[in-house]
N, C-alpha and C. Protein backbone atom coordinates (compact mmCIF):
# COMPACT_ATOMS: atom_id res chain seq x y z
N UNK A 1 183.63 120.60 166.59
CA UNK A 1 183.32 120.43 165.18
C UNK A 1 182.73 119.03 164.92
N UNK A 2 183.29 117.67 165.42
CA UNK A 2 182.87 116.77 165.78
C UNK A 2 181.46 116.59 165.81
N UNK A 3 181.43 116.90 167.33
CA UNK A 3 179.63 116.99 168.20
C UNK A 3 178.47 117.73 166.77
N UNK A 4 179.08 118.72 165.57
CA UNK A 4 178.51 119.63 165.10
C UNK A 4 177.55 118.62 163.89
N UNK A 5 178.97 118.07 163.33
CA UNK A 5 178.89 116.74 162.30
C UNK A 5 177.81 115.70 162.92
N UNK A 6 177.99 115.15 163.99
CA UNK A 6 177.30 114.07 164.28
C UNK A 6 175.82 114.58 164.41
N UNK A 7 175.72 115.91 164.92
CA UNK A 7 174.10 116.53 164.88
C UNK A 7 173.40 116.69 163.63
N UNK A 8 173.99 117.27 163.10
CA UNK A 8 173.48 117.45 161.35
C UNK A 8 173.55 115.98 160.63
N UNK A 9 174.55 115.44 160.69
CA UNK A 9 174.23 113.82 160.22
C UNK A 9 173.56 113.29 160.71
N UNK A 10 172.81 113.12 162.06
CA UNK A 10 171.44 112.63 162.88
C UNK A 10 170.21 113.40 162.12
N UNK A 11 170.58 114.44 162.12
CA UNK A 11 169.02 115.59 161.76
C UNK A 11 168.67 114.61 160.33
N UNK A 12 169.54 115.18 159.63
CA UNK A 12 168.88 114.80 158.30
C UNK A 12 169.06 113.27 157.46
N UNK A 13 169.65 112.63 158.24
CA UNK A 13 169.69 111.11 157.93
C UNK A 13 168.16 110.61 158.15
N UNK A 14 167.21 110.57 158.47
CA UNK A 14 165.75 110.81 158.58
C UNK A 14 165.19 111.00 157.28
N UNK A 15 165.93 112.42 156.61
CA UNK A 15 165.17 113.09 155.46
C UNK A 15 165.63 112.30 154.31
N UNK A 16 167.00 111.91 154.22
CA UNK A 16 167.01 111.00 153.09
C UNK A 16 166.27 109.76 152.84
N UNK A 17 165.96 108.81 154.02
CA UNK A 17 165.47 107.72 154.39
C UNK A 17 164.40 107.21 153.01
N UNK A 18 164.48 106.14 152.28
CA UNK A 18 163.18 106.03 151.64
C UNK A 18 161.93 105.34 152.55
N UNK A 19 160.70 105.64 152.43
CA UNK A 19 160.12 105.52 153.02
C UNK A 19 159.14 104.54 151.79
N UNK A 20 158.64 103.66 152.68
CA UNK A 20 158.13 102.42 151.66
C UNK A 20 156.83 101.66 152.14
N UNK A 21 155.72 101.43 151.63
CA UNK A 21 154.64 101.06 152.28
C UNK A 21 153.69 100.47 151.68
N UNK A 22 153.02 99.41 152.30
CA UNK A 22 152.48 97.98 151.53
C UNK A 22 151.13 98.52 150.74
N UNK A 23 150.63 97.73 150.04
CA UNK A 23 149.71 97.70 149.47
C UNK A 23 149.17 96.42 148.58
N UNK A 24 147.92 96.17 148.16
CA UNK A 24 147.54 95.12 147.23
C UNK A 24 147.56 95.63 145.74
N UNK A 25 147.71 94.58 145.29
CA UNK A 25 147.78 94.70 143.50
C UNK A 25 146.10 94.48 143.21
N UNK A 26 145.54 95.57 142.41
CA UNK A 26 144.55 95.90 141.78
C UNK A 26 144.24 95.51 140.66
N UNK A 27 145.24 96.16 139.58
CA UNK A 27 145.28 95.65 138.05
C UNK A 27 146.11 95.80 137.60
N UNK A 28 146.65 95.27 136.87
CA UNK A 28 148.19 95.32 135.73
C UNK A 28 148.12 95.85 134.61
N UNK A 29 148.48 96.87 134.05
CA UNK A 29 147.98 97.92 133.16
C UNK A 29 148.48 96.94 131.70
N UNK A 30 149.84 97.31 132.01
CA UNK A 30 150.68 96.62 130.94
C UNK A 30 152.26 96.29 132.10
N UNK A 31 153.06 96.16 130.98
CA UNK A 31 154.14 95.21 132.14
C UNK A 31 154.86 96.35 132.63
N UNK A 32 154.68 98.03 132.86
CA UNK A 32 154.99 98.91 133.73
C UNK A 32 154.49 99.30 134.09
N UNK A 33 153.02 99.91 134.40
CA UNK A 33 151.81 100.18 135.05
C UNK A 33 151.12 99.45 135.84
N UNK A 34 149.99 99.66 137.02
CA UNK A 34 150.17 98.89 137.67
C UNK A 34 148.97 99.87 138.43
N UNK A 35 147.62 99.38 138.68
CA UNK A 35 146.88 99.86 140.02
C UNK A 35 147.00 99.39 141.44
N UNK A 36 146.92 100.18 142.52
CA UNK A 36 147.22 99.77 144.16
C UNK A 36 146.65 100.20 144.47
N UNK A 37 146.22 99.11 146.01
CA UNK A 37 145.54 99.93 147.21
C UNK A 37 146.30 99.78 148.24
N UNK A 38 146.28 101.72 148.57
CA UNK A 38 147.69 101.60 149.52
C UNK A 38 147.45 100.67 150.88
N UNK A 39 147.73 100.29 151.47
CA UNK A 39 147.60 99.79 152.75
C UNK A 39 146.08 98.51 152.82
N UNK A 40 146.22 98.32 151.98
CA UNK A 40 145.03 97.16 151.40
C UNK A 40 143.65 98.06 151.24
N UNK A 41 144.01 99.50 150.90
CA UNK A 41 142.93 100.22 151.09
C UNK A 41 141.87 100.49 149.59
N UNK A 42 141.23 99.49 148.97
CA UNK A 42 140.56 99.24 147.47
C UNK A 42 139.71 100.90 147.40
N UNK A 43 139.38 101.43 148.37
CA UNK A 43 138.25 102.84 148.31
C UNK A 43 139.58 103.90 147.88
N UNK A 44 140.88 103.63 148.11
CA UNK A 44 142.07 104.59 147.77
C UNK A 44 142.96 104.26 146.21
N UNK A 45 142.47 103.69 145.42
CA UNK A 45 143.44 103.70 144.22
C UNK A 45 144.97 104.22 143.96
N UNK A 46 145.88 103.70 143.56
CA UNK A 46 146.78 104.65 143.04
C UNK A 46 147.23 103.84 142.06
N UNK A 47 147.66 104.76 140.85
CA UNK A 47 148.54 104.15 139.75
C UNK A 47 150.10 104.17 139.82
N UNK A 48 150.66 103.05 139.46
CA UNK A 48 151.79 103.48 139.87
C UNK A 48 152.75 103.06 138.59
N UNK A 49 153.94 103.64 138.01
CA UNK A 49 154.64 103.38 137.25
C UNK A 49 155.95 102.51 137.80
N UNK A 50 156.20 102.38 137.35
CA UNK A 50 157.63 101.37 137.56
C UNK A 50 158.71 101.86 137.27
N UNK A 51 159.44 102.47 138.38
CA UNK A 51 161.01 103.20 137.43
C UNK A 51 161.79 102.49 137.40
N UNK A 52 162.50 103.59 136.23
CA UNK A 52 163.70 103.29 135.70
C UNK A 52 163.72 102.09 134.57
N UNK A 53 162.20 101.53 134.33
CA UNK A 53 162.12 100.62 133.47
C UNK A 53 161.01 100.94 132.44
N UNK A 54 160.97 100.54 130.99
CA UNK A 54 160.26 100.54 129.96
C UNK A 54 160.40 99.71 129.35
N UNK A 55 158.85 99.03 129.11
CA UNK A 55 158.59 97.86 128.47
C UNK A 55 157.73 98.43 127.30
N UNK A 56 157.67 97.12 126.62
CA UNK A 56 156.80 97.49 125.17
C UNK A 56 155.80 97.68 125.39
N UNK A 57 155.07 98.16 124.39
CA UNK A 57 153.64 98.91 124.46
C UNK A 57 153.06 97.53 124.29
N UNK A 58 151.71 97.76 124.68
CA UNK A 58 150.63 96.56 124.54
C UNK A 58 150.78 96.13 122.96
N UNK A 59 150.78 96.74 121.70
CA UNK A 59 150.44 97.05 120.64
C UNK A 59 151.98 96.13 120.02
N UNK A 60 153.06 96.30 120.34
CA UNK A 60 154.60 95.67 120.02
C UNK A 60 154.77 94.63 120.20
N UNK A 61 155.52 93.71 119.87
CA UNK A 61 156.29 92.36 119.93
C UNK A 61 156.35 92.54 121.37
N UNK A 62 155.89 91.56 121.72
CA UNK A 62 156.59 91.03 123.50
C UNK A 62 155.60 91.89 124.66
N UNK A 63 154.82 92.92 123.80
CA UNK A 63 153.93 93.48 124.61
C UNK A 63 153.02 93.05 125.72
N UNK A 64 152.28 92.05 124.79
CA UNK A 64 151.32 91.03 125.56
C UNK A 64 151.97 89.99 126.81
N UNK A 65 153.34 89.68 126.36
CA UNK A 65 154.02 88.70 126.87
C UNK A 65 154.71 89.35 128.10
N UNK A 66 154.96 90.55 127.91
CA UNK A 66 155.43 91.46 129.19
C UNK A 66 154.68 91.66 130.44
N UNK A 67 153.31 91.77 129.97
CA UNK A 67 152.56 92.19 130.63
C UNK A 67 152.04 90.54 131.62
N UNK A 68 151.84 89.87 130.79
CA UNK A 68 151.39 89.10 131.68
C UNK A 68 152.26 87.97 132.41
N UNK A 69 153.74 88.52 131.97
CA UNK A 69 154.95 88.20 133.28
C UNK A 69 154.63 89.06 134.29
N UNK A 70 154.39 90.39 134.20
CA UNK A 70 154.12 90.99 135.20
C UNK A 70 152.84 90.56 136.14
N UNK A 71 152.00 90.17 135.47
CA UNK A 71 150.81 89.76 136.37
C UNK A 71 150.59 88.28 136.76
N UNK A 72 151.88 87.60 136.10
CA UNK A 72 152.20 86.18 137.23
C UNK A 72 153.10 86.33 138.49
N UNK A 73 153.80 87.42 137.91
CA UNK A 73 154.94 88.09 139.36
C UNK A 73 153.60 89.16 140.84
N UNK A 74 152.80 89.65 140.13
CA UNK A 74 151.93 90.65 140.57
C UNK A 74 150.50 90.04 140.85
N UNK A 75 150.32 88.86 141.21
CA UNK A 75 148.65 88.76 140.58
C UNK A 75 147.43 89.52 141.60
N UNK A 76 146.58 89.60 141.22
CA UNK A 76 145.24 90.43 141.77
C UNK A 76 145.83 90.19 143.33
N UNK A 77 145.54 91.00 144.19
CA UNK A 77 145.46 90.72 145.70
C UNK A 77 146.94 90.27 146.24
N UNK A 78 147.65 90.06 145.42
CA UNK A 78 149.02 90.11 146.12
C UNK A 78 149.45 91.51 146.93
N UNK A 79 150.22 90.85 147.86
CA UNK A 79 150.55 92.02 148.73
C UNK A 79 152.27 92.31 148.20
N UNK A 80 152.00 93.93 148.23
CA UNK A 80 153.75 94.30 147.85
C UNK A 80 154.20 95.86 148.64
N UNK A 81 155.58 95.74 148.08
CA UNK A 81 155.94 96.73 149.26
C UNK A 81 156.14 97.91 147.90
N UNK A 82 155.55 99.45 148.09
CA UNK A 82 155.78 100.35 147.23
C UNK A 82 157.03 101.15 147.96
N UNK A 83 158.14 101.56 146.68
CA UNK A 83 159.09 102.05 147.77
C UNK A 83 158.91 103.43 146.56
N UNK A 84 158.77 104.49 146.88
CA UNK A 84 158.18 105.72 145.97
C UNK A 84 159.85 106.40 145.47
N UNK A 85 159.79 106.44 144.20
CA UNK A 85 160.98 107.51 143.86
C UNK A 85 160.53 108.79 143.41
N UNK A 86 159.05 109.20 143.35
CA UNK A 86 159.19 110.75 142.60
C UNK A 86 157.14 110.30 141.96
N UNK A 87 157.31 111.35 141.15
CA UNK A 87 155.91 111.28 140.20
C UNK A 87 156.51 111.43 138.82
N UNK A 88 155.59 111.31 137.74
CA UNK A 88 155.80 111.31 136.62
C UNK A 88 154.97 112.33 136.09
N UNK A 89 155.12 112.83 135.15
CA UNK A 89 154.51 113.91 134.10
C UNK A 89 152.92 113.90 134.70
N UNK A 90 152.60 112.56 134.99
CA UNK A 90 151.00 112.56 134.75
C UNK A 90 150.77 112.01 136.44
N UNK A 91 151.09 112.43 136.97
CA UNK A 91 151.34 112.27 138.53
C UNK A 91 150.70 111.07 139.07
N UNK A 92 151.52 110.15 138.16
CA UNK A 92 151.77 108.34 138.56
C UNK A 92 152.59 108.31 139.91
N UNK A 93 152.53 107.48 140.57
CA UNK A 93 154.12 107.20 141.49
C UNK A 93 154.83 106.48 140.70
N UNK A 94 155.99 107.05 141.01
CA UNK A 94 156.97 106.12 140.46
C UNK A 94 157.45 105.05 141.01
N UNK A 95 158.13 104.25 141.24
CA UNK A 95 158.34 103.18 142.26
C UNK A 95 159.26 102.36 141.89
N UNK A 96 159.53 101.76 142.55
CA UNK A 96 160.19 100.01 142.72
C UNK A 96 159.20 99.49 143.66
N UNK A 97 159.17 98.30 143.12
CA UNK A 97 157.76 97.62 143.44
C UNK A 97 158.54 96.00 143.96
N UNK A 98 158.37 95.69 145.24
CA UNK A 98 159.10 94.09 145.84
C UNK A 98 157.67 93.44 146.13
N UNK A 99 157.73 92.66 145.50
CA UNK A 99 157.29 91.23 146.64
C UNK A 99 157.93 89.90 146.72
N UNK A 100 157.46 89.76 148.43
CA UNK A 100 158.35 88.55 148.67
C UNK A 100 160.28 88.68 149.06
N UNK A 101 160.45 90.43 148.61
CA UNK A 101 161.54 90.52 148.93
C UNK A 101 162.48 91.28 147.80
N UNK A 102 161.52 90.90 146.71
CA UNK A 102 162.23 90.83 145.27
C UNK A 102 162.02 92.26 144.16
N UNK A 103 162.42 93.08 143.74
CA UNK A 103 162.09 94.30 143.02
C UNK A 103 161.53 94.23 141.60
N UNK A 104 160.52 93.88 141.34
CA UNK A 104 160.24 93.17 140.21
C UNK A 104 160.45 94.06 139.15
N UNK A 105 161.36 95.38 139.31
CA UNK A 105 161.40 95.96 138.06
C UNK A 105 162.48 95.31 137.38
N UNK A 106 163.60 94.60 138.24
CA UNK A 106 164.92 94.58 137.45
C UNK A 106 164.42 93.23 137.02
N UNK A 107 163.36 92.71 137.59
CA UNK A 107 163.31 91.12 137.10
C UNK A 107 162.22 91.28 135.75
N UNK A 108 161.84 92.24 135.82
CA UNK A 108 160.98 92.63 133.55
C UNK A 108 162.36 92.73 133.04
N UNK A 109 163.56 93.70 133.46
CA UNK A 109 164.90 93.40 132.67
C UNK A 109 165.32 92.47 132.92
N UNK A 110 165.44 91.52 133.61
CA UNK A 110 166.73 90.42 133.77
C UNK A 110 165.71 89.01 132.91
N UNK A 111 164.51 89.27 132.65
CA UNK A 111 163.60 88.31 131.62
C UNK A 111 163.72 89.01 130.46
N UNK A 112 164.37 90.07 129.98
CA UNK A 112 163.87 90.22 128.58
C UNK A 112 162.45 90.92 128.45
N UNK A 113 162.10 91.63 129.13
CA UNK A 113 160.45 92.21 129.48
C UNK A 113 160.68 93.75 129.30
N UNK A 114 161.45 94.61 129.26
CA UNK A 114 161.90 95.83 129.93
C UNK A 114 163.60 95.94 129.24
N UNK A 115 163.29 97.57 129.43
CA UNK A 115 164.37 98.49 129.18
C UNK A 115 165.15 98.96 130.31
N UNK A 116 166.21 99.43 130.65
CA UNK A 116 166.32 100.19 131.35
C UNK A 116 166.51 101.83 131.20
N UNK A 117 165.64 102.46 131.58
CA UNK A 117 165.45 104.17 130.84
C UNK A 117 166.87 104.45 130.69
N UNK A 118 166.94 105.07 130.11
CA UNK A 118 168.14 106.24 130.34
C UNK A 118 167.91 107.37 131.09
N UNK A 119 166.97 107.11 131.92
CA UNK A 119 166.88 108.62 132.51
C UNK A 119 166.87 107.76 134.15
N UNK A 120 167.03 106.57 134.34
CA UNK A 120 167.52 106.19 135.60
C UNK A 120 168.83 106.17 135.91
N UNK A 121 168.96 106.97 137.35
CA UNK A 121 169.74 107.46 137.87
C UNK A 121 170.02 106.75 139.28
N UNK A 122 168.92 105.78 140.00
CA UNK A 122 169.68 105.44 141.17
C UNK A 122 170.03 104.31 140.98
N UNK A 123 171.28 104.17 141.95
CA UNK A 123 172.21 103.37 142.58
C UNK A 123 172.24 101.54 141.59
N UNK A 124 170.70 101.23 141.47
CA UNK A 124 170.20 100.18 140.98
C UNK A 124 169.81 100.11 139.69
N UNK A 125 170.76 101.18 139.28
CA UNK A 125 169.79 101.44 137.84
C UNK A 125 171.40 100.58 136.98
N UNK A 126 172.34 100.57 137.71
CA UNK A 126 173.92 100.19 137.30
C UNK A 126 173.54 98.74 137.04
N UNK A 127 172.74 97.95 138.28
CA UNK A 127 173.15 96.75 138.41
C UNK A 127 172.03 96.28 137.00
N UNK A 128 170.88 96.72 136.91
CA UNK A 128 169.47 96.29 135.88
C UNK A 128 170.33 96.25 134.47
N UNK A 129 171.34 97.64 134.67
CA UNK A 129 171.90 97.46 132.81
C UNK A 129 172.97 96.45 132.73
N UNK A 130 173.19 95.96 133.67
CA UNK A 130 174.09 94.83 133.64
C UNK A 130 172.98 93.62 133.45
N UNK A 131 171.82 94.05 133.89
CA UNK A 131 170.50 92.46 133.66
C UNK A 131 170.47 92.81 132.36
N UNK A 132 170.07 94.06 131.88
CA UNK A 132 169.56 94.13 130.68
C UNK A 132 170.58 93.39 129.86
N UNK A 133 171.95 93.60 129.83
CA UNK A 133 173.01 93.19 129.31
C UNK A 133 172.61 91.53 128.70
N UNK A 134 172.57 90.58 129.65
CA UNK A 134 173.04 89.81 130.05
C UNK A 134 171.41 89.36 129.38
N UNK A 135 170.58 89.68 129.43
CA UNK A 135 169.55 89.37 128.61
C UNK A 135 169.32 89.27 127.37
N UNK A 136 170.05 90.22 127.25
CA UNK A 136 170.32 90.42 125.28
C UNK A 136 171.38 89.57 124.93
N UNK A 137 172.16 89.19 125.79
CA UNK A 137 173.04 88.09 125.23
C UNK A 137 172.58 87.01 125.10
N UNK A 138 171.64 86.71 125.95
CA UNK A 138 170.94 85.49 125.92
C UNK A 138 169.88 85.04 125.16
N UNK A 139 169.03 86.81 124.62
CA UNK A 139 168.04 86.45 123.59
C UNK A 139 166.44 85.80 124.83
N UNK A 140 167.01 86.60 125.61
CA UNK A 140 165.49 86.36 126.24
C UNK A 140 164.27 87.69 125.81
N UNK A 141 163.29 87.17 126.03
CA UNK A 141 161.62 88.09 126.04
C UNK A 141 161.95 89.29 124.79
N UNK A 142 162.22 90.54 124.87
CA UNK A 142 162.35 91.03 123.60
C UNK A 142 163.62 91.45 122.79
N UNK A 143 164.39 90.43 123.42
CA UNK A 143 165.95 90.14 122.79
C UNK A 143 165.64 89.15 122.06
N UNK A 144 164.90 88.39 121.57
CA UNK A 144 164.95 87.51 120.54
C UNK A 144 164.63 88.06 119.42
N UNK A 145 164.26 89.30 119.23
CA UNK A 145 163.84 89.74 117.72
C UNK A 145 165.38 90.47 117.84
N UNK A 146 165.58 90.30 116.09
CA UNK A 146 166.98 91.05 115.45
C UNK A 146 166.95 91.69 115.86
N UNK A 147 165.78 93.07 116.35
CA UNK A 147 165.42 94.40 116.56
C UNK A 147 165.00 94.74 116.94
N UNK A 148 164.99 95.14 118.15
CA UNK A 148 163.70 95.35 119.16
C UNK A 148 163.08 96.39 119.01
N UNK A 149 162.32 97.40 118.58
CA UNK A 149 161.99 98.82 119.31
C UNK A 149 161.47 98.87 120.36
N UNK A 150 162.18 99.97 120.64
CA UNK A 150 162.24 100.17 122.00
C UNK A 150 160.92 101.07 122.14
N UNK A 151 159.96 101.24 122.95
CA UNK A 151 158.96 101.48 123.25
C UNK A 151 158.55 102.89 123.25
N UNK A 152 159.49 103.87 123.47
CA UNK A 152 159.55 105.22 123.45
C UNK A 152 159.53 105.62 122.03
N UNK A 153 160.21 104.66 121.39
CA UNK A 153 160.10 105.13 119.68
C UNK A 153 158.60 104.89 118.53
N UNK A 154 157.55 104.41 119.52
CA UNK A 154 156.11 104.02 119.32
C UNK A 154 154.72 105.19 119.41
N UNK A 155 154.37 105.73 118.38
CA UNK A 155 153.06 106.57 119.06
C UNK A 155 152.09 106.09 119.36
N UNK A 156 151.47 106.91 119.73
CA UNK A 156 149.96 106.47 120.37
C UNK A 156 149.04 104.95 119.42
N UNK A 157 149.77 105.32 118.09
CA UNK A 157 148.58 104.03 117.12
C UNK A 157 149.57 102.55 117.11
N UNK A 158 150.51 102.67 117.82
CA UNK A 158 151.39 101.84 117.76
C UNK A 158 152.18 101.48 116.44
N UNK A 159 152.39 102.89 116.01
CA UNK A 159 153.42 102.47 114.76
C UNK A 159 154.42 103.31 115.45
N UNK A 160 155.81 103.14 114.48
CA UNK A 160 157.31 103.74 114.40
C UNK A 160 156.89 105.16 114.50
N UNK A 161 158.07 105.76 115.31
CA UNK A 161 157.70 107.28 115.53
C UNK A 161 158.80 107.46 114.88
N UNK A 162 159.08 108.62 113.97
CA UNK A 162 160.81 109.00 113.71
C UNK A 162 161.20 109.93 114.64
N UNK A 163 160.32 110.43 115.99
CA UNK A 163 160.63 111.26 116.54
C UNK A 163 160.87 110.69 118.25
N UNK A 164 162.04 110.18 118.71
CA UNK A 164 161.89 109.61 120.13
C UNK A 164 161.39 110.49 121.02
N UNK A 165 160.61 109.92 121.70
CA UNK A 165 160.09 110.87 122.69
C UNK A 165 160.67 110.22 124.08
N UNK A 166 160.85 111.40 125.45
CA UNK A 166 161.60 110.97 126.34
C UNK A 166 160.38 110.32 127.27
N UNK A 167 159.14 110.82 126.83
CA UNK A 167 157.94 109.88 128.26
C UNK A 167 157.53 108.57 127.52
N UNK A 168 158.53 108.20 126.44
CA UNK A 168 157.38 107.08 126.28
C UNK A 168 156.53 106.90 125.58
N UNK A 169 155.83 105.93 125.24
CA UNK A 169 154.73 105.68 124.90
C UNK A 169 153.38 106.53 125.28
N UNK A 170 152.59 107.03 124.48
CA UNK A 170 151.85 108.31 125.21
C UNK A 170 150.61 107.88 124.99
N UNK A 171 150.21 107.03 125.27
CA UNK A 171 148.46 105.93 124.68
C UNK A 171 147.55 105.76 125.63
N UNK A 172 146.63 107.03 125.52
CA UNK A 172 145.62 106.88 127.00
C UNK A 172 144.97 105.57 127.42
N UNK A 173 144.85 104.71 126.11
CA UNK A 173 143.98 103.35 125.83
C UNK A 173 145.00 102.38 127.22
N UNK A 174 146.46 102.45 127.31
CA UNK A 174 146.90 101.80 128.33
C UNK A 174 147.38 102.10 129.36
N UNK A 175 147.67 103.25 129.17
CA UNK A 175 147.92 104.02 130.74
C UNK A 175 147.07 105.29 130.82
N UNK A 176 146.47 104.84 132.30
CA UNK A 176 145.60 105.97 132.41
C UNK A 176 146.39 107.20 133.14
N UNK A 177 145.54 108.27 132.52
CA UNK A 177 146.23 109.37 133.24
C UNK A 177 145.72 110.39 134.42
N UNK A 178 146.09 111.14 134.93
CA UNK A 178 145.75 112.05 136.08
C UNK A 178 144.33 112.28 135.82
N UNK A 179 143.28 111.92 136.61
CA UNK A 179 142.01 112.61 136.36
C UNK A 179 141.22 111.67 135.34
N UNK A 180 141.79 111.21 135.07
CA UNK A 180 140.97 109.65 134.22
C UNK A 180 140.82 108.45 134.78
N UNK A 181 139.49 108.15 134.48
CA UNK A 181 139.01 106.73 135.14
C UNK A 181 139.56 105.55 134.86
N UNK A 182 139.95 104.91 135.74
CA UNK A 182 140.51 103.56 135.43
C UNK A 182 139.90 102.94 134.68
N UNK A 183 140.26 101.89 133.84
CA UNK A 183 139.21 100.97 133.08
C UNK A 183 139.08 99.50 134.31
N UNK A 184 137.93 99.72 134.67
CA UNK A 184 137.88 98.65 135.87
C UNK A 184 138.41 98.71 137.46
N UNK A 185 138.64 100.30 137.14
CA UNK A 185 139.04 100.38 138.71
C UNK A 185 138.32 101.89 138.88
N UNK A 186 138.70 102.30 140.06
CA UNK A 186 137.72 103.76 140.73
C UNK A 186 138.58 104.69 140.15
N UNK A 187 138.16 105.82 140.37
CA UNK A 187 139.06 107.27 140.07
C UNK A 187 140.47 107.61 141.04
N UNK A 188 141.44 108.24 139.75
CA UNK A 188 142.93 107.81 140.32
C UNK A 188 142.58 109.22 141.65
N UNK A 189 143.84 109.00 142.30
CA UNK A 189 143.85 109.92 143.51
C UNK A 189 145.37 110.06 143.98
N UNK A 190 145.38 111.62 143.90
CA UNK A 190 146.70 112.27 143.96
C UNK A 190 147.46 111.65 145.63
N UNK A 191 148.28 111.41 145.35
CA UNK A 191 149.30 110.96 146.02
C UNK A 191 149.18 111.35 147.58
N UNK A 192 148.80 113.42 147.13
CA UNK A 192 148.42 114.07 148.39
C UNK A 192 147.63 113.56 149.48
N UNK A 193 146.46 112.96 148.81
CA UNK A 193 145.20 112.77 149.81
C UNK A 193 145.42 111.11 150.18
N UNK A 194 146.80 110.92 150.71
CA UNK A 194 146.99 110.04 151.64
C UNK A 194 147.20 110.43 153.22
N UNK A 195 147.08 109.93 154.31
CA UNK A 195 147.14 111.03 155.36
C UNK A 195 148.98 110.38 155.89
């Protein structure tokens, strides 16, 4: 029974494995979006989202300011490691995104830059709401307003939605979507047609 355990825990310890792989920074959409070339490859595009985190829309308080924390953490041609959790509605990768070592999603929450979704679920999503925490106590990036809205509660024209929506912000103007041209970059490309 032993010998049986240790085979099946060999087999599929493999399949859980995340599998994670470099690339350069392209363009910074806003402070969760994000263009790559996988393997420094600029002729291969990919967009990639940032999980488990939501930042303000371009259009909101702290918007502008989010974004271009992200692209002092990210700048053009930096090299980073994509570690993939899934796709999104609009078949973004999702990701946690390191460079240097560092996951720069929890560091948009642990600045005050970022939310942490409620619809994150791994392991790291415990320790970010403890950043997020600890940010709002402090009144950093969009903890200094009485009130933040939160980004999901924003439509497309950047006013108050009374209706939360669970994807977010839905504004083609800043995130591009499946089958739409980058603004300043090549045409996105499904995840598939990597070899």
């Amino acid at each position: 029974m032993r010998e049986l355990l240790l085979v099946v825990t060999l087999v599929l310890l493999p399949l859980s494995a995340v599998w994670a792989w470099p690339a350069s920074v392209m363009n910074v959409y806003d402070a969760d979006t994000l263009t790559v070339a996988p393997c420094a490859d600029e002729e291969c595009p990919l967009f990639v989202r940032l999980y488990g985190i939501d930042a303000p829309a371009l259009t909101q308080n702290d918007g502008n300011d989010a974004r271009l924390f992200l692209a002092q953490l990210l700048p053009l041609k930096s090299q980073v490691e994509i570690i993939p959790m899934g796709l999104d509605a609009h078949g973004r990768v999702l990701a946690l995104v390191a460079r240097n070592g560092q996951v720069v999603n929890g560091r948009l929450v642990a600045e005050g830059h970022a939310w942490v979704e409620s619809t994150c679920r791994a392991m790291i999503c415990r320790k970010w709401l403890g950043l997020q925490k600890s940010a709002q106590q402090s009144a950093k990036g969009l903890w200094q307003e009485k009130e933040p809205k939160a980004p999901w509660l924003f439509d497309q024209k950047g006013t108050l939605s009374l209706e939360p929506s669970s994807q977010g912000a839905k504004n083609p103007e800043r995130r591009p979507e499946a089958g739409q041209k980058a603004k300043q970059g090549p045409q996105w490309l499904p995840l598939e047609s990597f070899p």
